[in-house]
Protein backbone atom coordinates (compact mmCIF):
# COMPACT_ATOMS: atom_id res chain seq x y z
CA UNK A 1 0.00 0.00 0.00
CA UNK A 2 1.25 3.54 -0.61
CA UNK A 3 0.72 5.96 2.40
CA UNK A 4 1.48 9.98 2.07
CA UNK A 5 0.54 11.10 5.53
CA UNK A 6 0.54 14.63 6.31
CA UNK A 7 3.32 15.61 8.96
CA UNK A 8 0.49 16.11 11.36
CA UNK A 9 -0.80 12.61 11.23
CA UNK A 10 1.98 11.41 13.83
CA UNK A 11 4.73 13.61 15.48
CA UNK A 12 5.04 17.21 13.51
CA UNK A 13 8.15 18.23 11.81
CA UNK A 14 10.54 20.53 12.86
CA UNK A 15 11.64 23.45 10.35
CA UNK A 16 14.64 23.76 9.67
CA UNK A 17 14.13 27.62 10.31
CA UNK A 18 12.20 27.10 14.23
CA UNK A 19 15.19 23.98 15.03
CA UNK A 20 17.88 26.58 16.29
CA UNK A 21 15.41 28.46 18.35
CA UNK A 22 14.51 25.21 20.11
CA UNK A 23 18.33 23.96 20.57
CA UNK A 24 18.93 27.52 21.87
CA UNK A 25 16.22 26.75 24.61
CA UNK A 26 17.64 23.06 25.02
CA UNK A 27 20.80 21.75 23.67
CA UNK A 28 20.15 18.34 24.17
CA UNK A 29 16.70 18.58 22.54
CA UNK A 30 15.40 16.11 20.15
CA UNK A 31 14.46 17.34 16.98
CA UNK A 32 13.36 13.82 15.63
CA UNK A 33 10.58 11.93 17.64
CA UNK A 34 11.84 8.64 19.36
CA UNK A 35 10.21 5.78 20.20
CA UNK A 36 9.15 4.21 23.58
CA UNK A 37 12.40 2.13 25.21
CA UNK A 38 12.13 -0.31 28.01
CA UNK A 39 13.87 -0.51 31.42
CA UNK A 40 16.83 -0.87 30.93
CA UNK A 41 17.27 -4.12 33.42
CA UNK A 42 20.16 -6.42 32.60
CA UNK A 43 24.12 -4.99 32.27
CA UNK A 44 23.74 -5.04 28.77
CA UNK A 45 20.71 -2.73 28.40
CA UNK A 46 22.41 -0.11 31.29
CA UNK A 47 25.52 -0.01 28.93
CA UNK A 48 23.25 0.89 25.45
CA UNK A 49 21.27 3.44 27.87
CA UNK A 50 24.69 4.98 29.29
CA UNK A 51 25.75 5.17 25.72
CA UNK A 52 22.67 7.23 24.72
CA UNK A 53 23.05 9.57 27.88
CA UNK A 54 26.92 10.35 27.25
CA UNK A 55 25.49 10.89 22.83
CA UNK A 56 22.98 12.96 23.78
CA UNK A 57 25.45 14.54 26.68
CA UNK A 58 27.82 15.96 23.47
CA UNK A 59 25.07 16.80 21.33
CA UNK A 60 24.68 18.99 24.22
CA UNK A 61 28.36 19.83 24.15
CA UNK A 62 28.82 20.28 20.53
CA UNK A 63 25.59 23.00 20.54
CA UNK A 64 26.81 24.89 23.31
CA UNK A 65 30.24 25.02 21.63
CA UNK A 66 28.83 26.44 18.16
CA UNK A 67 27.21 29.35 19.90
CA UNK A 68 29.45 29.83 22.39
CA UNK A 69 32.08 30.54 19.03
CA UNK A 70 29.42 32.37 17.52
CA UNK A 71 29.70 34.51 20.68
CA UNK A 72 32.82 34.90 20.73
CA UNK A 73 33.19 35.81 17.29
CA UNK A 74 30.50 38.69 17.52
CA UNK A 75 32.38 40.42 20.20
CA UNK A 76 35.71 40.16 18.30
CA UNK A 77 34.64 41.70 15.65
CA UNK A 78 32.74 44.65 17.86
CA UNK A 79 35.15 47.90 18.40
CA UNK A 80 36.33 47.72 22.34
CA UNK A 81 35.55 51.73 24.20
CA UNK A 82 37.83 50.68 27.26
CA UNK A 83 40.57 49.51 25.18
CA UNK A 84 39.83 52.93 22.53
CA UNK A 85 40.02 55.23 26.24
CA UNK A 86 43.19 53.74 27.33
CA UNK A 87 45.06 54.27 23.91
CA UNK A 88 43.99 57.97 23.37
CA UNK A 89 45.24 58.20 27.32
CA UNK A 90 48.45 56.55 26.83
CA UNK A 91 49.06 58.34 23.45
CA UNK A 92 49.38 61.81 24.95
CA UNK A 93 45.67 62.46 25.80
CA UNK A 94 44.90 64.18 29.50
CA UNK A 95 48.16 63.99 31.62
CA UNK A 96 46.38 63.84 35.04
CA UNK A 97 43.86 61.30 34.22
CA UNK A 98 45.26 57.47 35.13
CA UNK A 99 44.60 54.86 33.13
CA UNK A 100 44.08 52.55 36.20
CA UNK A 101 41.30 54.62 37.41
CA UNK A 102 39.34 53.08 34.06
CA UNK A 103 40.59 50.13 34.39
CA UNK A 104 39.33 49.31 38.19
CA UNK A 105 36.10 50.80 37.11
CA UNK A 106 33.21 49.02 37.51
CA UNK A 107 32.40 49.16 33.93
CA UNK A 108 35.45 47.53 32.92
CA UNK A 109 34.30 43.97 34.36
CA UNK A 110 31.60 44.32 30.95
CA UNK A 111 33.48 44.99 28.28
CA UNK A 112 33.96 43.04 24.81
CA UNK A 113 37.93 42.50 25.91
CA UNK A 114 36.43 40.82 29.11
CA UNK A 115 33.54 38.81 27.45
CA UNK A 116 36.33 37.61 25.04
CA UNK A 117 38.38 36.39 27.60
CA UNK A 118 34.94 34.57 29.51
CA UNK A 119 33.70 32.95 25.92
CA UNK A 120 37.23 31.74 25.28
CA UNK A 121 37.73 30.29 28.92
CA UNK A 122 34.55 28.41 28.15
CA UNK A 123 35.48 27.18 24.76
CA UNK A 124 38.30 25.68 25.92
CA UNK A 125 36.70 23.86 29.31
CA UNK A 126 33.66 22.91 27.13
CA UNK A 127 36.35 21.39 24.58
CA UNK A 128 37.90 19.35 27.42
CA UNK A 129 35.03 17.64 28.53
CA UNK A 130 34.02 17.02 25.19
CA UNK A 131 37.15 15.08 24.53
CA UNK A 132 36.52 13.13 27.75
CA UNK A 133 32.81 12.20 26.49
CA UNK A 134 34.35 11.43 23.18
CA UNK A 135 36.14 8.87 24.67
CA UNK A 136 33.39 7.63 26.93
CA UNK A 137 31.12 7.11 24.06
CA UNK A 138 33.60 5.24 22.21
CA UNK A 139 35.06 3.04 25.04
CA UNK A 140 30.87 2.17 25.29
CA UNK A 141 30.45 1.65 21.47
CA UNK A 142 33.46 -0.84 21.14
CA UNK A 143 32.23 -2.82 24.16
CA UNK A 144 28.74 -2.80 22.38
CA UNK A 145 30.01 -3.74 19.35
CA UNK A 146 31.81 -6.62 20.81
CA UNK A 147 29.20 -8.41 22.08
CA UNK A 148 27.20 -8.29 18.89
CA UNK A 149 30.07 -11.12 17.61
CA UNK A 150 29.00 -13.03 20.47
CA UNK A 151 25.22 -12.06 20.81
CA UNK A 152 22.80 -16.25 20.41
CA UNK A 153 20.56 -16.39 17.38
CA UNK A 154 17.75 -14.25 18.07
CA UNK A 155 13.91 -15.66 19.03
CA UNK A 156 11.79 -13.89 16.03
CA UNK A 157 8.42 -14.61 15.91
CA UNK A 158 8.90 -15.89 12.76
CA UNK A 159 11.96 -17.23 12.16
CA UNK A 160 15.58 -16.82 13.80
CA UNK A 161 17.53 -13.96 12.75
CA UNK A 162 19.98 -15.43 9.71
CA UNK A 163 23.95 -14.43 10.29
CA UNK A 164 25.07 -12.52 7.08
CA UNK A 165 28.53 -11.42 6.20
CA UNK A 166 30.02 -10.86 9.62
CA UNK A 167 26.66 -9.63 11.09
CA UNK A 168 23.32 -10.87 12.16
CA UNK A 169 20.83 -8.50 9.75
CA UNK A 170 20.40 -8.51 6.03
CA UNK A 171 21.18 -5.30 4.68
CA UNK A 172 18.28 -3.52 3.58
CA UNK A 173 19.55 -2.30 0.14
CA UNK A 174 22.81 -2.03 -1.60
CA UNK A 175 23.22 1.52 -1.38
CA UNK A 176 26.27 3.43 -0.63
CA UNK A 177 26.86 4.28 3.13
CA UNK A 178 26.91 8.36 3.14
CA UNK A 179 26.49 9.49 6.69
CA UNK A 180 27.20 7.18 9.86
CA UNK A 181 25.98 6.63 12.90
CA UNK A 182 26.59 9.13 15.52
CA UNK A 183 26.34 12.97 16.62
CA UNK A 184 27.15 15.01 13.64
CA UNK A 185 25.96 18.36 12.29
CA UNK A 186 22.86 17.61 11.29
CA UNK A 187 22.61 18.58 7.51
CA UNK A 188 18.74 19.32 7.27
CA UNK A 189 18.26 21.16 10.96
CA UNK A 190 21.90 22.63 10.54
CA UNK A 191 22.34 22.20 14.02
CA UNK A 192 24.37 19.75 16.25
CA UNK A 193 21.97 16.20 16.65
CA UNK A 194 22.04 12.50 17.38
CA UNK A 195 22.06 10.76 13.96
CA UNK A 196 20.61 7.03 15.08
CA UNK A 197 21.39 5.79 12.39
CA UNK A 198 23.34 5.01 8.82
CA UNK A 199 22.24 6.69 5.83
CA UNK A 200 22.41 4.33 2.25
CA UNK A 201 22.15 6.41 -0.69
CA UNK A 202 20.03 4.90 -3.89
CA UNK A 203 17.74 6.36 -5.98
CA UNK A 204 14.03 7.00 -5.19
CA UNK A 205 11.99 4.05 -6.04
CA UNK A 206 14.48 1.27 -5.01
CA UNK A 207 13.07 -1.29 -3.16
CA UNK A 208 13.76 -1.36 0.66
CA UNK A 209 14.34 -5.36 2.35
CA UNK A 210 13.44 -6.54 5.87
CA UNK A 211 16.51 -7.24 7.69
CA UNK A 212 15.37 -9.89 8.94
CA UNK A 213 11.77 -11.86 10.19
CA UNK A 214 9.72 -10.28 12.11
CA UNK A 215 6.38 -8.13 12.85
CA UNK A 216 5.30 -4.54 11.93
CA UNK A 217 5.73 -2.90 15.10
CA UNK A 218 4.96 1.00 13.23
CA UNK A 219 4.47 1.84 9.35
CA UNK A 220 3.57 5.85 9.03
CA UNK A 221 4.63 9.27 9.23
CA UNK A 222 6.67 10.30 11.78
CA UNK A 223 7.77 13.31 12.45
CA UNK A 224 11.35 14.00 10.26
CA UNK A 225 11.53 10.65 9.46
CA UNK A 226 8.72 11.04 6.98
CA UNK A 227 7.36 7.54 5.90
CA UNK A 228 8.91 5.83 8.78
CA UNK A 229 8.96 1.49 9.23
CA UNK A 230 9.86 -0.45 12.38
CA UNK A 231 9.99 -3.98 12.88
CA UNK A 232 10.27 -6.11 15.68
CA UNK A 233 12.40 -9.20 15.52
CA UNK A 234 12.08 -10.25 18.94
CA UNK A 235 14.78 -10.38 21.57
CA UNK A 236 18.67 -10.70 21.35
CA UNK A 237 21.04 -10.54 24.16
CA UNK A 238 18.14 -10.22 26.46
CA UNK A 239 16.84 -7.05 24.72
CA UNK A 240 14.07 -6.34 22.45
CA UNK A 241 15.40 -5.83 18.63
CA UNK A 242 14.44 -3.76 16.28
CA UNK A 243 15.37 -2.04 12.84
CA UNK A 244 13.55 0.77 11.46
CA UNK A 245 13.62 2.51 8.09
CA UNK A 246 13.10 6.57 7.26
CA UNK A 247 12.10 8.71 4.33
CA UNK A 248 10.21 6.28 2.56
CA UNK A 249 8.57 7.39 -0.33
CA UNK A 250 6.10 4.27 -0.48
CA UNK A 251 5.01 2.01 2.59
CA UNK A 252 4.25 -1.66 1.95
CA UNK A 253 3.54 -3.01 4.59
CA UNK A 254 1.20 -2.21 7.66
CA UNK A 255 1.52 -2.44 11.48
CA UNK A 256 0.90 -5.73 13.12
CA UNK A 257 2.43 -7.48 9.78
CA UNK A 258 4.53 -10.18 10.04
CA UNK A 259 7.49 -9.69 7.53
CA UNK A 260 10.19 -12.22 5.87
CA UNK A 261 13.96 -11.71 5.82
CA UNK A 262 13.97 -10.14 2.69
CA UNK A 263 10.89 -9.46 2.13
CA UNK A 264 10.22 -5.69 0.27
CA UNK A 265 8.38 -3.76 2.91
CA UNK A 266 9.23 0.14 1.01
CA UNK A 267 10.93 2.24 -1.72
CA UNK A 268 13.50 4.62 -1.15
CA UNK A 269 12.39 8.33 -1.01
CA UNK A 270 13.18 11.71 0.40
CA UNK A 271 10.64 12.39 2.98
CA UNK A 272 10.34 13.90 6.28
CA UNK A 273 14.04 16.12 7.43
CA UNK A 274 15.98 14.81 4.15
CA UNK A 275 17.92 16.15 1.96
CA UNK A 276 18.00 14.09 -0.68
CA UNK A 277 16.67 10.17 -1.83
CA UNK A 278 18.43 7.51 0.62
CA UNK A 279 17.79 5.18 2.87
CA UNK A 280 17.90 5.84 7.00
CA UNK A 281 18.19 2.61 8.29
CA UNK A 282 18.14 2.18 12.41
CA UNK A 283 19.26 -0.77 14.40
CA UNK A 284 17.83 -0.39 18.55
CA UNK A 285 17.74 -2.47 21.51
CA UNK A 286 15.13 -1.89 24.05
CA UNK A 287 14.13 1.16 21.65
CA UNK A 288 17.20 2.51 22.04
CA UNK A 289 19.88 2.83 18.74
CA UNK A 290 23.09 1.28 18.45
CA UNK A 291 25.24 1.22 15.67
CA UNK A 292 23.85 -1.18 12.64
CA UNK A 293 27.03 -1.60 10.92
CA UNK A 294 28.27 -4.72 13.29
CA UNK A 295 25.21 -5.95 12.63
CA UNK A 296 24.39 -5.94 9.22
């Protein structure tokens, strides 16, 4: 079936022109709807939901950063009054007036020179612990990653989950991989967000494969990911799996479906927060993404 739901049907899109007025307000915010997750009860489901707290922790970062350099860019390029008084007094101006004087003034605490110096203090601590969260999210995403090599065959409620390639999930299309998975500047928004994703470029119309067995857990609009599918494929290392496809031009399939490794379920499109046709293809546990590419 072809569906071509209006953005309001389920979870409204963000403009690109409103998105930097809402990270302004929250630099951690969301600009893409997410799904329900479970508890996360067992070590491996605490480890995917630390991951997503230190990701969304630098998207936070990252935000802060860009207007923080805005900042401090605006003020460096803004003429300095304190700095103008104290060379016309040290080039010869009044004799009996001391340039200390203006500089313990109270009005010297405000000035672009001192907002400069503030803004670039911050830069640099915000650039610190951004390095440290760096390296938080990617001791997480290597121990993640490791355990997909040694994650059983997973319960569908089909079928079990074939192993292809090195992974456990077909890949979806044959597309080339254009954006990865991971905070990034956000190319639609043009602001610093949580891609949850990979992106698989091919041209509009190309069919889109089930990774695997499973059921239609959501087939509609949502929100930037325009013509959005998930499917459940039941549970694997203890957590509920999922893949989920975006910017669908055509949905094939409808919720409560059961689906075939395989089987076609879409065709590619541009829909939703995109900038062009491809594929955004999702891997989560417990609702919550990982990386697909040790999967697939």
């Amino acid at each position: 079936m072809g569906i071509s739901a209006p953005p309001s049907s389920d979870g409204p899109m963000v403009s690109p022109g409103s998105a930097p007025a809402l990270i302004a307000g929250d630099p951690g915010a969301d600009l893409y709807p997410q799904p329900p997750v479970d508890a996360a009860v067992t070590p491996q489901a605490r480890q995917v939901a630390a991951l997503g707290d230190v990701q969304h922790r630098i998207q936070y970062l990252e935000n802060i950063l860009a207007r923080t350099r805005d900042d401090l860019a605006r003020v460096q390029r803004g003429p300095d009054p304190v700095l103008q008084l104290l060379t016309s007094l040290t080039a010869g101006g009044d004799a009996d007036a001391s340039p200390f004087a203006v500089a313990d003034s109270a009005d010297v605490v405000d000035t672009p020179t001192g907002r400069a110096v503030a803004l670039s203090g911050a830069i640099t601590s915000g650039q610190a612990e951004l390095l440290r969260r760096r390296a938080e999210e990617a001791r997480l995403r290597q121990e993640i990653n490791r355990r997909v090599r040694t994650v059983p065959a997973v319960a569908a409620p089909a079928r079990a989950v074939a192993t292809v390639g090195g992974g456990r999930l077909g890949r979806p299309l044959s597309g080339r991989l254009t954006s990865r998975y991971g905070t990034r500047f956000d190319p639609y928004y043009h602001v610093w967000q949580l891609h949850p994703g990979v992106d698989l470029a091919a041209p509009i119309g190309t069919p889109i494969r089930a990774a695997a067995d499973g059921r239609v857990s959501r087939a509609g609009w949502y929100g930037g990911y325009g013509n959005y599918t998930c499917i459940d494929h039941g549970r694997a290392d203890g957590q509920r799996l999922s893949t989920c496809y975006g910017h669908q031009s055509e949905l094939m399939v409808s919720p409560g479906q059961r689906i075939r490794a395989g089987q076609v379920i879409g065709l590619v499109g541009s829909t939703g927060a995109s900038t062009g046709p491809h594929l955004h293809f999702e891997v989560r546990l417990g609702g919550r993404p990982v990386d697909p590419l040790p999967w697939i």
